[in-house]
C-alpha atoms as a PDB file:
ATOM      1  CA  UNK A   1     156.231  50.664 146.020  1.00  0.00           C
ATOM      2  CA  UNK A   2     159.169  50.763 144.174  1.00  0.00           C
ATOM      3  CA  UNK A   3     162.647  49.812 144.805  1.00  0.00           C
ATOM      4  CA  UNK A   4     164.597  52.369 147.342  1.00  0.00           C
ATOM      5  CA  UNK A   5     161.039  54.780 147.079  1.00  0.00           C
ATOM      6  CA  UNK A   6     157.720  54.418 147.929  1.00  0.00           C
ATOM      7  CA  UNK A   7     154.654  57.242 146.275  1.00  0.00           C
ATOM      8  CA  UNK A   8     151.552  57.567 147.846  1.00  0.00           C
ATOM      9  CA  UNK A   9     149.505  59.836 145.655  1.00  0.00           C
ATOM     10  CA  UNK A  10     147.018  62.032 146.808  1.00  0.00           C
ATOM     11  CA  UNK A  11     144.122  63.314 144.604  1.00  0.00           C
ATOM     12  CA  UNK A  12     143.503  66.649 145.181  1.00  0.00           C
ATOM     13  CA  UNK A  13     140.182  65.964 146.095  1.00  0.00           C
ATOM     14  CA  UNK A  14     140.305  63.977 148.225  1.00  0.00           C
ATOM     15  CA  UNK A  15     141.302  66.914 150.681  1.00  0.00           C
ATOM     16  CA  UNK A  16     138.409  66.994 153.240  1.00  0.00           C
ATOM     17  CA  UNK A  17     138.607  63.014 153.503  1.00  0.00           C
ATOM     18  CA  UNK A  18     142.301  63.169 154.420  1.00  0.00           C
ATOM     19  CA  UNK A  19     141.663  65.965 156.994  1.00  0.00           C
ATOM     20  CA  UNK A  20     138.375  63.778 158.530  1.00  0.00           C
ATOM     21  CA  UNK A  21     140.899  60.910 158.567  1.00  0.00           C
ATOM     22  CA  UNK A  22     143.086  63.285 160.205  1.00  0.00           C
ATOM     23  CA  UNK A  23     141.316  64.786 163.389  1.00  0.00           C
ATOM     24  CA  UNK A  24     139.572  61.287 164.105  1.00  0.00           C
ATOM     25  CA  UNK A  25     142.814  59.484 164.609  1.00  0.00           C
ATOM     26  CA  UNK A  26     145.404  59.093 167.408  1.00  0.00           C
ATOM     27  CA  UNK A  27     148.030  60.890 167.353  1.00  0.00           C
ATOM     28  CA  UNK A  28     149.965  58.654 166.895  1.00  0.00           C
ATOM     29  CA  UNK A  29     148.940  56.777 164.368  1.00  0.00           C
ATOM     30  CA  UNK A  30     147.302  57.621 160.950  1.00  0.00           C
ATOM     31  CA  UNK A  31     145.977  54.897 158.437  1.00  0.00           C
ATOM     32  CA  UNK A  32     144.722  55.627 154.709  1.00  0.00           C
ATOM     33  CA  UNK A  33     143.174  53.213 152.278  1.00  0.00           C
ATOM     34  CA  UNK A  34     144.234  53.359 149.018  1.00  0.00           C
ATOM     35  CA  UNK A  35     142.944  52.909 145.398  1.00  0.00           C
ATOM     36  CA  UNK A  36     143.808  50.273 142.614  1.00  0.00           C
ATOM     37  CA  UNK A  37     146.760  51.552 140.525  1.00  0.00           C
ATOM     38  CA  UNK A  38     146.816  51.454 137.223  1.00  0.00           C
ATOM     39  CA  UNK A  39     150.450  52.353 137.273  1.00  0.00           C
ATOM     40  CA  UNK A  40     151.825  49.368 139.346  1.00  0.00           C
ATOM     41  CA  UNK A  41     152.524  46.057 137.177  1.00  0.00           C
ATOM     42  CA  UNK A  42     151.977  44.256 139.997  1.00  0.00           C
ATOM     43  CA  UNK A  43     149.971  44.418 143.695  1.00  0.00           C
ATOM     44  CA  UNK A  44     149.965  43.383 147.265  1.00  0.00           C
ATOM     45  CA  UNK A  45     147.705  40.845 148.110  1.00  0.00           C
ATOM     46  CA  UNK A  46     147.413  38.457 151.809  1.00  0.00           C
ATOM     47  CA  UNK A  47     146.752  35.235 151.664  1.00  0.00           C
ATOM     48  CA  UNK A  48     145.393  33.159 154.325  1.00  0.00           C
ATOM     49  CA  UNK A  49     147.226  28.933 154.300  1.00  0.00           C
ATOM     50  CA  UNK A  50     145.077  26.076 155.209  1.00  0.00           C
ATOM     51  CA  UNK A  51     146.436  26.555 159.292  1.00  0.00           C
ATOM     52  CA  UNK A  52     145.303  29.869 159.065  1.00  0.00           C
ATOM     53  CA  UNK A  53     147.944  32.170 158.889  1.00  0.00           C
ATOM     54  CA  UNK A  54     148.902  35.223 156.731  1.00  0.00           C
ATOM     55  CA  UNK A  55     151.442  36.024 153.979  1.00  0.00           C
ATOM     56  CA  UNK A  56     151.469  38.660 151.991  1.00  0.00           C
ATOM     57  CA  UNK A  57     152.683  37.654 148.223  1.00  0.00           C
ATOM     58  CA  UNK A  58     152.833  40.211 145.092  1.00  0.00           C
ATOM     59  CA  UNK A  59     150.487  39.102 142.196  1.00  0.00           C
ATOM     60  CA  UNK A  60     151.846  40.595 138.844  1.00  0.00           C
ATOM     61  CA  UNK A  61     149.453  41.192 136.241  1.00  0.00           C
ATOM     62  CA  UNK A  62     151.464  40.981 133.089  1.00  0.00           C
ATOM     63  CA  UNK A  63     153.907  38.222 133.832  1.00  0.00           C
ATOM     64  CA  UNK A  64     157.066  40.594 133.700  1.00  0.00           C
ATOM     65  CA  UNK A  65     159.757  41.483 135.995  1.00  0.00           C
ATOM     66  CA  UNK A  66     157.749  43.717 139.146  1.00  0.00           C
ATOM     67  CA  UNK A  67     158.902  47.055 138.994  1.00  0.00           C
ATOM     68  CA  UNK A  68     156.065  49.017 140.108  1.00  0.00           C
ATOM     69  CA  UNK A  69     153.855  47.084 143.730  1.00  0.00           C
ATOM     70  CA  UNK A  70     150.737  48.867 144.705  1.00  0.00           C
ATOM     71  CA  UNK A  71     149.634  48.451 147.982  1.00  0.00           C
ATOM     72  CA  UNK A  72     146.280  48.739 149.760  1.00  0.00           C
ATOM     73  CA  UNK A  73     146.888  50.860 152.183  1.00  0.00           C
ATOM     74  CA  UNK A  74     149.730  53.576 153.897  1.00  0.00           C
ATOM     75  CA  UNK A  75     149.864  53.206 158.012  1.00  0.00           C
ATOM     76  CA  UNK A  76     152.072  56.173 159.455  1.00  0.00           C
ATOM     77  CA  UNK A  77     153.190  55.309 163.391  1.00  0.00           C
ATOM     78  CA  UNK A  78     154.775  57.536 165.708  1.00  0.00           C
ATOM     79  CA  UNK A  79     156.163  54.834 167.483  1.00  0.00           C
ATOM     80  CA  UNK A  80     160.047  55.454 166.466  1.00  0.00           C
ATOM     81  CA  UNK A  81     162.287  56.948 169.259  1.00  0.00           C
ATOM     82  CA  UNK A  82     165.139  59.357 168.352  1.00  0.00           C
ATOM     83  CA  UNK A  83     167.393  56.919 170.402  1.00  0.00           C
ATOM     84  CA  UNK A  84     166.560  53.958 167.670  1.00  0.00           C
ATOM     85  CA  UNK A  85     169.593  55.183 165.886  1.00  0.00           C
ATOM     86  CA  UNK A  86     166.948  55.439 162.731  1.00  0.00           C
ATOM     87  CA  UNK A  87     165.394  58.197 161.213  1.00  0.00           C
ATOM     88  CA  UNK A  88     162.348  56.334 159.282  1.00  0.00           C
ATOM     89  CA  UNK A  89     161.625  52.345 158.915  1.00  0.00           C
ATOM     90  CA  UNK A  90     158.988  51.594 156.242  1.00  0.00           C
ATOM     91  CA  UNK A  91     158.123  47.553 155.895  1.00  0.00           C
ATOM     92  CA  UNK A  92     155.434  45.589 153.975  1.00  0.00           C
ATOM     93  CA  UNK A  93     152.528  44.569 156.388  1.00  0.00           C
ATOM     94  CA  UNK A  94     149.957  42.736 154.759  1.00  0.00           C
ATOM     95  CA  UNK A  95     148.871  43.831 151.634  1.00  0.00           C
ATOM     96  CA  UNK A  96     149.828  47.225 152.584  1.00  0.00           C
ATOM     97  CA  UNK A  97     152.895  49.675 153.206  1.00  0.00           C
ATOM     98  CA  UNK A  98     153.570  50.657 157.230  1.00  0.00           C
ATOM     99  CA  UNK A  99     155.786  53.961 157.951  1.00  0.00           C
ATOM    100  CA  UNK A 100     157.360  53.803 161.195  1.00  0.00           C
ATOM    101  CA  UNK A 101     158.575  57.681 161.744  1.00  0.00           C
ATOM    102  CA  UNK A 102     159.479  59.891 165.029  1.00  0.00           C
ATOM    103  CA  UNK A 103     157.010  62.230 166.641  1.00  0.00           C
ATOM    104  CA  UNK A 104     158.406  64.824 165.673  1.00  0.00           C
ATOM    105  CA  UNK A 105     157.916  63.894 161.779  1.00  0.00           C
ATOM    106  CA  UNK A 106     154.218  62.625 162.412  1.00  0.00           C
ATOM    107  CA  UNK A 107     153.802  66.346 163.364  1.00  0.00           C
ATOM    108  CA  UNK A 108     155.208  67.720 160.227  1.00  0.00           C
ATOM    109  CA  UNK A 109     153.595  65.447 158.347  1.00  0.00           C
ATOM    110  CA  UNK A 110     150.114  66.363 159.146  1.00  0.00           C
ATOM    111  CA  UNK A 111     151.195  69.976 159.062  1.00  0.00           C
ATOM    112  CA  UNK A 112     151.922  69.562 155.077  1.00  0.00           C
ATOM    113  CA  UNK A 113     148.814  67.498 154.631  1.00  0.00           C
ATOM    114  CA  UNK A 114     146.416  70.264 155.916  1.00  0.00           C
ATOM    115  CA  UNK A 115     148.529  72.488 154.170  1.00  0.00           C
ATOM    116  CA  UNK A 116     148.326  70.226 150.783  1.00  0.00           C
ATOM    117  CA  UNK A 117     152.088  70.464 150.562  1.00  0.00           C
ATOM    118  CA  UNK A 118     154.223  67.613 149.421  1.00  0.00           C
ATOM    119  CA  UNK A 119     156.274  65.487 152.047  1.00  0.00           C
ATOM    120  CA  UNK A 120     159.816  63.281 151.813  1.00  0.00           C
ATOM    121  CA  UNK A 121     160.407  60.695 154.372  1.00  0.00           C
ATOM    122  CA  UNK A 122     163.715  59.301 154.715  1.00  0.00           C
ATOM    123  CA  UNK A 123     164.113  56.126 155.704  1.00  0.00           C
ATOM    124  CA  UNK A 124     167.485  54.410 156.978  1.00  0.00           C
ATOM    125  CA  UNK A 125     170.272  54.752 160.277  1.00  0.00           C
ATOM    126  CA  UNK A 126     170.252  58.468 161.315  1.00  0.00           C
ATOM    127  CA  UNK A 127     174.564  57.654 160.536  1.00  0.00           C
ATOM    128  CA  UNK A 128     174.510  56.318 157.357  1.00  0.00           C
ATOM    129  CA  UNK A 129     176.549  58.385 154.749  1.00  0.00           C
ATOM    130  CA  UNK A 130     173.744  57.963 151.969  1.00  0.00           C
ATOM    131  CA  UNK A 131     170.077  57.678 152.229  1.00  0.00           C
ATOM    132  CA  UNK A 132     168.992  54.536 150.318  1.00  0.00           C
ATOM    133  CA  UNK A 133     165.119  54.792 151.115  1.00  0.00           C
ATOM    134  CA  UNK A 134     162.360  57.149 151.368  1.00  0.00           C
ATOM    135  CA  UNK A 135     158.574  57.234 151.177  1.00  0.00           C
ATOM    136  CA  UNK A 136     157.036  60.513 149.098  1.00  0.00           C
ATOM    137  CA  UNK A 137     153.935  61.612 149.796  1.00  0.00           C
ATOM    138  CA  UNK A 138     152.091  63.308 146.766  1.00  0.00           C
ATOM    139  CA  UNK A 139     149.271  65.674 145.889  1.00  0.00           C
ATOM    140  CA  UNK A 140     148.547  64.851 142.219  1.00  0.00           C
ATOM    141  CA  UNK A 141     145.720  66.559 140.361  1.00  0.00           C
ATOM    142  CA  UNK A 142     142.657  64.285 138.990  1.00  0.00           C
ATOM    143  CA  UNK A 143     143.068  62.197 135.557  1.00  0.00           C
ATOM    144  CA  UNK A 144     140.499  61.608 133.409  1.00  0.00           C
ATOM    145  CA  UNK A 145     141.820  57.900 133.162  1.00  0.00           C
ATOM    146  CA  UNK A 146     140.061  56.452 136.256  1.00  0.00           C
ATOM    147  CA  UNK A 147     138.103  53.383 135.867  1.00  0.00           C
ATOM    148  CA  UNK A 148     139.514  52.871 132.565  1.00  0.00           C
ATOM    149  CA  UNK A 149     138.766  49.311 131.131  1.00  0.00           C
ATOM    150  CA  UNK A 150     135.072  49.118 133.528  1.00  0.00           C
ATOM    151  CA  UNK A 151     132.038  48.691 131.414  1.00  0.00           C
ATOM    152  CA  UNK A 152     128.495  49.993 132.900  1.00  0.00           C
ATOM    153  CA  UNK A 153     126.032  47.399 133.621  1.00  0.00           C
ATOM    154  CA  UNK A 154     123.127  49.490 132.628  1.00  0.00           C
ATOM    155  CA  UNK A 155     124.144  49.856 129.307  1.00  0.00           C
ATOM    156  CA  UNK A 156     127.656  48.325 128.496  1.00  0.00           C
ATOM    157  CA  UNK A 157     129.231  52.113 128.281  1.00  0.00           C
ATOM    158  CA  UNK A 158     132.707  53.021 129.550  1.00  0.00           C
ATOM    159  CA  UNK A 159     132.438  54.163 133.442  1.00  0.00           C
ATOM    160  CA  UNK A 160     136.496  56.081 132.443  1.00  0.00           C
ATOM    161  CA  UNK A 161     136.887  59.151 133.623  1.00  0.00           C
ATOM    162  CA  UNK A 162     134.041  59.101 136.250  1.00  0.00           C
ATOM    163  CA  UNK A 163     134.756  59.290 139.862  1.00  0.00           C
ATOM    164  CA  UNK A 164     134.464  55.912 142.228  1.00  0.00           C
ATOM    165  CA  UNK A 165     133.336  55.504 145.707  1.00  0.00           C
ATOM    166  CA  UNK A 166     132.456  52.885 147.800  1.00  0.00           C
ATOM    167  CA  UNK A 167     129.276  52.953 149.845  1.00  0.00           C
ATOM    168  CA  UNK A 168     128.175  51.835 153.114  1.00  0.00           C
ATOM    169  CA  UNK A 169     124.634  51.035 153.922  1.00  0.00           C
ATOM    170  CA  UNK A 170     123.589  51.258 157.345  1.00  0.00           C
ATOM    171  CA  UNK A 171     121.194  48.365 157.432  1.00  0.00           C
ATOM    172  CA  UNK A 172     121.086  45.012 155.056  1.00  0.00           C
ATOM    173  CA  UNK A 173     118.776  43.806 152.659  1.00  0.00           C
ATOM    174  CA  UNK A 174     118.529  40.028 152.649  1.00  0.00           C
ATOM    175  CA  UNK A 175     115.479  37.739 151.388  1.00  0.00           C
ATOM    176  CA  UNK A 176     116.215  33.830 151.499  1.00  0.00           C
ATOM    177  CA  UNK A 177     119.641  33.218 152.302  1.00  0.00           C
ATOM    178  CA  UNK A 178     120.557  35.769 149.412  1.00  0.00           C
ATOM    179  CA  UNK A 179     121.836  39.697 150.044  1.00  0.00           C
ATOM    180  CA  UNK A 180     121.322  42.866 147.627  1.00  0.00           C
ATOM    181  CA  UNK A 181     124.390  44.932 148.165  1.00  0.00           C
ATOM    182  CA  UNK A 182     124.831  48.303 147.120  1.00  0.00           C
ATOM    183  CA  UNK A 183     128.983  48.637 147.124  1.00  0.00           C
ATOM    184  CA  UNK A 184     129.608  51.769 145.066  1.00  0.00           C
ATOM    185  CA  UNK A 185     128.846  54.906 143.490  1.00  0.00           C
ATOM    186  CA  UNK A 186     130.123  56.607 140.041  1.00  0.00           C
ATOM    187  CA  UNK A 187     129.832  60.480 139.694  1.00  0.00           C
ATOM    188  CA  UNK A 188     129.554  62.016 136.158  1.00  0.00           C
ATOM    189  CA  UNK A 189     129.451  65.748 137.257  1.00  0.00           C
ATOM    190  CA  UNK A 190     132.952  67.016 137.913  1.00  0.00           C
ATOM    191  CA  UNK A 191     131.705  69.863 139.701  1.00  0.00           C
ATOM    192  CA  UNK A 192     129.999  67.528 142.486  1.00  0.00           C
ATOM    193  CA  UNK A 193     132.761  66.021 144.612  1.00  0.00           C
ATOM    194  CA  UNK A 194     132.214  62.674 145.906  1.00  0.00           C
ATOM    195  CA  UNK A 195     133.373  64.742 149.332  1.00  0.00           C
ATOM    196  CA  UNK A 196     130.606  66.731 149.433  1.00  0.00           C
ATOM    197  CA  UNK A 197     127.461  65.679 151.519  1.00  0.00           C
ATOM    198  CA  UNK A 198     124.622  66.328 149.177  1.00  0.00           C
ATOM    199  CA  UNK A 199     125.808  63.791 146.139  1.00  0.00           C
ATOM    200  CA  UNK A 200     126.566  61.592 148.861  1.00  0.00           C
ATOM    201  CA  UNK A 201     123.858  61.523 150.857  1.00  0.00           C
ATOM    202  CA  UNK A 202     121.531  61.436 147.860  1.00  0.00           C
ATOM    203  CA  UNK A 203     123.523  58.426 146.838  1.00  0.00           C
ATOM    204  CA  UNK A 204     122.705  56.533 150.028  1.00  0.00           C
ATOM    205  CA  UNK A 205     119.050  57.484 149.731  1.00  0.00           C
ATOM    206  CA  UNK A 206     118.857  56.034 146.349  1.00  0.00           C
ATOM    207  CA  UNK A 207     120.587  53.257 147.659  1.00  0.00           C
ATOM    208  CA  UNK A 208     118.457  52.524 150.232  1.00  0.00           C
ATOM    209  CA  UNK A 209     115.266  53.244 148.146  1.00  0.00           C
ATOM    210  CA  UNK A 210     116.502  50.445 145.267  1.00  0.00           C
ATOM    211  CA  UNK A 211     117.647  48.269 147.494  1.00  0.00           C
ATOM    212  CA  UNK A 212     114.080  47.881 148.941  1.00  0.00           C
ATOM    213  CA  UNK A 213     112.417  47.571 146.030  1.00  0.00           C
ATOM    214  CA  UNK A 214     114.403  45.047 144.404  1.00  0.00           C
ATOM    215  CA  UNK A 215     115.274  42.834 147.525  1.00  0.00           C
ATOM    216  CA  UNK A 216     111.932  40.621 147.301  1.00  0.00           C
ATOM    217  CA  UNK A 217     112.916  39.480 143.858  1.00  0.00           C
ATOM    218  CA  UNK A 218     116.600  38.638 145.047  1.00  0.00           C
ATOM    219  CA  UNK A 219     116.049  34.955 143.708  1.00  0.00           C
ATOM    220  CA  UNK A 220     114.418  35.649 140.722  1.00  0.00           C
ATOM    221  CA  UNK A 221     117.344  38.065 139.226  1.00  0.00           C
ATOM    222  CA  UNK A 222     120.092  36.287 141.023  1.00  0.00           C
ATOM    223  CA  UNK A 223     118.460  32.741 138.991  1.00  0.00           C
ATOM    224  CA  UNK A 224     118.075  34.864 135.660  1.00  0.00           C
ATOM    225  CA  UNK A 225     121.822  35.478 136.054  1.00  0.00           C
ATOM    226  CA  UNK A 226     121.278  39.219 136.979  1.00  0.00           C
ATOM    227  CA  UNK A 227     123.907  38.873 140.006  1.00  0.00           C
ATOM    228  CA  UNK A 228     125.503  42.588 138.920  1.00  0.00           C
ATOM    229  CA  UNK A 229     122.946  45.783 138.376  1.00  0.00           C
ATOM    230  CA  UNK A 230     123.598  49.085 138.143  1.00  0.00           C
ATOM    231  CA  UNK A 231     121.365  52.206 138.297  1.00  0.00           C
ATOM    232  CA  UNK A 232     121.792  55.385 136.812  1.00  0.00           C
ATOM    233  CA  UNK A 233     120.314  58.421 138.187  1.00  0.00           C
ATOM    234  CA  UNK A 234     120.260  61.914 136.083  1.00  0.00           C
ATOM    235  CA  UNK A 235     118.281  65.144 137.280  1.00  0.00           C
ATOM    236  CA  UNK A 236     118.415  68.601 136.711  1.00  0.00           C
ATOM    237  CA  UNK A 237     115.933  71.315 137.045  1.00  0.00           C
ATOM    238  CA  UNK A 238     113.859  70.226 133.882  1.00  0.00           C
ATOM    239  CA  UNK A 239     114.719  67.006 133.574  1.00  0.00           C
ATOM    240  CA  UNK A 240     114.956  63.694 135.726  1.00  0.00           C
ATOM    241  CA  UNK A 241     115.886  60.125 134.296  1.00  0.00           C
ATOM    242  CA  UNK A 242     116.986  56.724 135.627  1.00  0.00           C
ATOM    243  CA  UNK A 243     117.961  53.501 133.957  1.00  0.00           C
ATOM    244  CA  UNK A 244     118.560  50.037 135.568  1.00  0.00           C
ATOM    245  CA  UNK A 245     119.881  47.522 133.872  1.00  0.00           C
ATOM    246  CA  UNK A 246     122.473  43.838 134.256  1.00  0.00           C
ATOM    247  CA  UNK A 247     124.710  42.446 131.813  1.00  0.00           C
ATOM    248  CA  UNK A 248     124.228  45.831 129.585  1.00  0.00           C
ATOM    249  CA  UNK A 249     120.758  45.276 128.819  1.00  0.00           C
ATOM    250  CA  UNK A 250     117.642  46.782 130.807  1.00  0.00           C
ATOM    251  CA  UNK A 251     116.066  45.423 133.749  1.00  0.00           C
ATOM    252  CA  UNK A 252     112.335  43.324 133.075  1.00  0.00           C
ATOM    253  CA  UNK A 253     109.666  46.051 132.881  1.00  0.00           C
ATOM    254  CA  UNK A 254     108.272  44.270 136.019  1.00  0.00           C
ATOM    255  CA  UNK A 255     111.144  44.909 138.084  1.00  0.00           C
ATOM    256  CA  UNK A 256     110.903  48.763 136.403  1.00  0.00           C
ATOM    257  CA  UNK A 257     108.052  48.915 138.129  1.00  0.00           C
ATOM    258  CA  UNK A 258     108.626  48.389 141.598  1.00  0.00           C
ATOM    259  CA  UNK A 259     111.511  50.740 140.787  1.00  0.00           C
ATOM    260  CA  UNK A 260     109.220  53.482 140.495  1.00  0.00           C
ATOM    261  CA  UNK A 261     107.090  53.264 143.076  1.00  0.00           C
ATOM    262  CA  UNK A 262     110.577  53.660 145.745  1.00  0.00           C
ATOM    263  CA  UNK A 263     112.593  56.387 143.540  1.00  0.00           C
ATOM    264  CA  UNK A 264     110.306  58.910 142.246  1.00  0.00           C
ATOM    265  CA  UNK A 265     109.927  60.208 146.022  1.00  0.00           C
ATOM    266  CA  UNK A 266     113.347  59.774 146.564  1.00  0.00           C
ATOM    267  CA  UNK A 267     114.618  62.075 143.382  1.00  0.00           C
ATOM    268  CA  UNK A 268     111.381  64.698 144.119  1.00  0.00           C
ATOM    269  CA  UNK A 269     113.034  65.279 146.875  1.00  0.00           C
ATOM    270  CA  UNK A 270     116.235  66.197 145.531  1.00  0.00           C
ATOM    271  CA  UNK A 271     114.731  68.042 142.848  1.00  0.00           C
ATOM    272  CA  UNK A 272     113.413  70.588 145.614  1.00  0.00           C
ATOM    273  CA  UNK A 273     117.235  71.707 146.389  1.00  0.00           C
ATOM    274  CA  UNK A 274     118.426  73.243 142.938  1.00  0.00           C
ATOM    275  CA  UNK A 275     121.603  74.120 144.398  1.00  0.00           C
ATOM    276  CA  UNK A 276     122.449  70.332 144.178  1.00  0.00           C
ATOM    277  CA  UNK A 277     121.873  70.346 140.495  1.00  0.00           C
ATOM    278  CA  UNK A 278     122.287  69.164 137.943  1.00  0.00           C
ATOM    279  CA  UNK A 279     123.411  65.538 138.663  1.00  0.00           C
ATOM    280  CA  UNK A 280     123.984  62.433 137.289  1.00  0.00           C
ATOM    281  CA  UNK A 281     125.276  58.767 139.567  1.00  0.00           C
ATOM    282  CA  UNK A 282     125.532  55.422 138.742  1.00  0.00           C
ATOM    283  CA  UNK A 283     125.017  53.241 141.715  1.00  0.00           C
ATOM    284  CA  UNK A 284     126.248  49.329 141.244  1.00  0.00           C
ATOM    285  CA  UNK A 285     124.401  46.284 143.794  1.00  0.00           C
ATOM    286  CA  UNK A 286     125.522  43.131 143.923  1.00  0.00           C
ATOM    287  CA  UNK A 287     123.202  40.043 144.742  1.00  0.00           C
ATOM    288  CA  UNK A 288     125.305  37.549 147.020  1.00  0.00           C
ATOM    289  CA  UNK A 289     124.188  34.645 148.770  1.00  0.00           C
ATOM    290  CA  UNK A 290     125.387  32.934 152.480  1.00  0.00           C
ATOM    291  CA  UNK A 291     127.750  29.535 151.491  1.00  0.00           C
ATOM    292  CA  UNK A 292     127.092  27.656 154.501  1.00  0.00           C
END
């Protein structure tokens, strides 16, 4: 969000996502989350006051004039009539950006976004001699500079240029008051999209395999300061490898242990579908713990 112009950037692969989001939403109404920028000096945040109620404030990260706001998320509603007297209205909602446009534009705009095509809102009084606002919407190709700054927890190496998703687990894994969370997954392998279904769904097993093993000793790592871990998962037809580690160093052989037992089946099974291959994740858990 800048002044008078608003980008929201679009990777190109993240095609298939924006068409799911897409055909599952109302017509009249289309939300999308959105990544941390590493282009905005500044970003969105809400905060809740001690009577409970919501403001949104802009936290700057260097200290210097905002020029540049990144938001959370983009919410496009069909909800503005022709006889408003407006042709666009975008506002701050939250910690994110809302887009109040006419029917007619919510229909062009999903046309150019299953066509990947660029798209200009304008925003202001449908009489007003000069348009002072508008929202672009952007395909931009993929940059190498993503997670740029993150350190691994297995090993301490740089996680840039890998490609970030978060993860849901369907069930939870919770021993004494204290949760093992698996909240995202890196990919290493450019040609495996974090769209497509077999990285992803291998992801989740592996997820779900860790997460068992490691979830009776929940107290024991989360006491030995091991509150972040990450594992990293690399197979290919003649080759399979995973390390586990907190803090950059390598997880207690003991806990190695009970590691094996729940992934070698898990990765076997990958291993039987070359067509996935080769691949290489990094999945990140986080031990958390109920405050009251």
């Amino acid at each position: 969000v800048e002044t008078g112009r608003s980008c929201i950037k679009i990777p190109m692969r993240k095609y298939n996502e924006v068409m799911k989001v897409i055909n599952s939403s109302d017509e009249h109404v289309i939300s999308i989350g959105a990544s941390f920028s590493t282009e905005a000096d500044s970003h969105l945040v809400c905060v809740q006051d001690k009577h409970g109620h919501y403001h949104t404030q802009a936290i700057s990260a260097t200290g210097h004039p905002r020029k540049v706001t990144g938001a959370s998320f983009v919410e496009f509603k069909a909800t503005l009539k022709i006889s408003s007297g407006f042709l666009a209205e975008s506002s701050i909602v939250e910690d994110g950006l809302m887009v109040q446009i006419t029917p007619e534009t919510m229909e062009n705009l999903c046309r150019a976004l299953r066509q990947k095509k660029d798209f200009k809102i304008l925003c202001g009084k449908t009489d007003a001699g000069d348009v002072k606002e508008y929202v672009d919407i952007c395909w931009v190709e993929d940059e190498d500079k993503t997670n740029k700054g993150i350190l691994s927890p297995v090993d301490g190496k740089s996680m840039e240029g890998t490609q970030k998703e978060k993860i849901q687990q369907g069930r939870s894994f919770e021993k004494k008051g204290k949760i093992l969370k698996c909240t995202e997954v890196y990919y290493f392998l450019k040609d495996h999209e974090p769209s497509s279904p077999v990285p992803c769904q291998f992801a989740e097993e592996i997820a779900v395999a860790c997460s068992t093993a490691l979830c009776p000793h929940v107290k024991n790592l989360k006491n030995n300061g091991m509150n972040k871990i990450g594992l990293r998962v690399s197979i290919d037809s003649d080759m399979v490898e995973y390390l586990a580690g907190s803090g950059g160093r390598p997880l207690p052989q003991n806990y190695l242990n009970e590691l094996d037992s729940a992934l070698i089946p898990v990765i076997h099974g990958r291993m039987s579908d070359p067509t996935s291959l080769p691949l290489k994740i990094e999945l990140i858990f986080f031990i958390m713990e109920h405050l009251f």
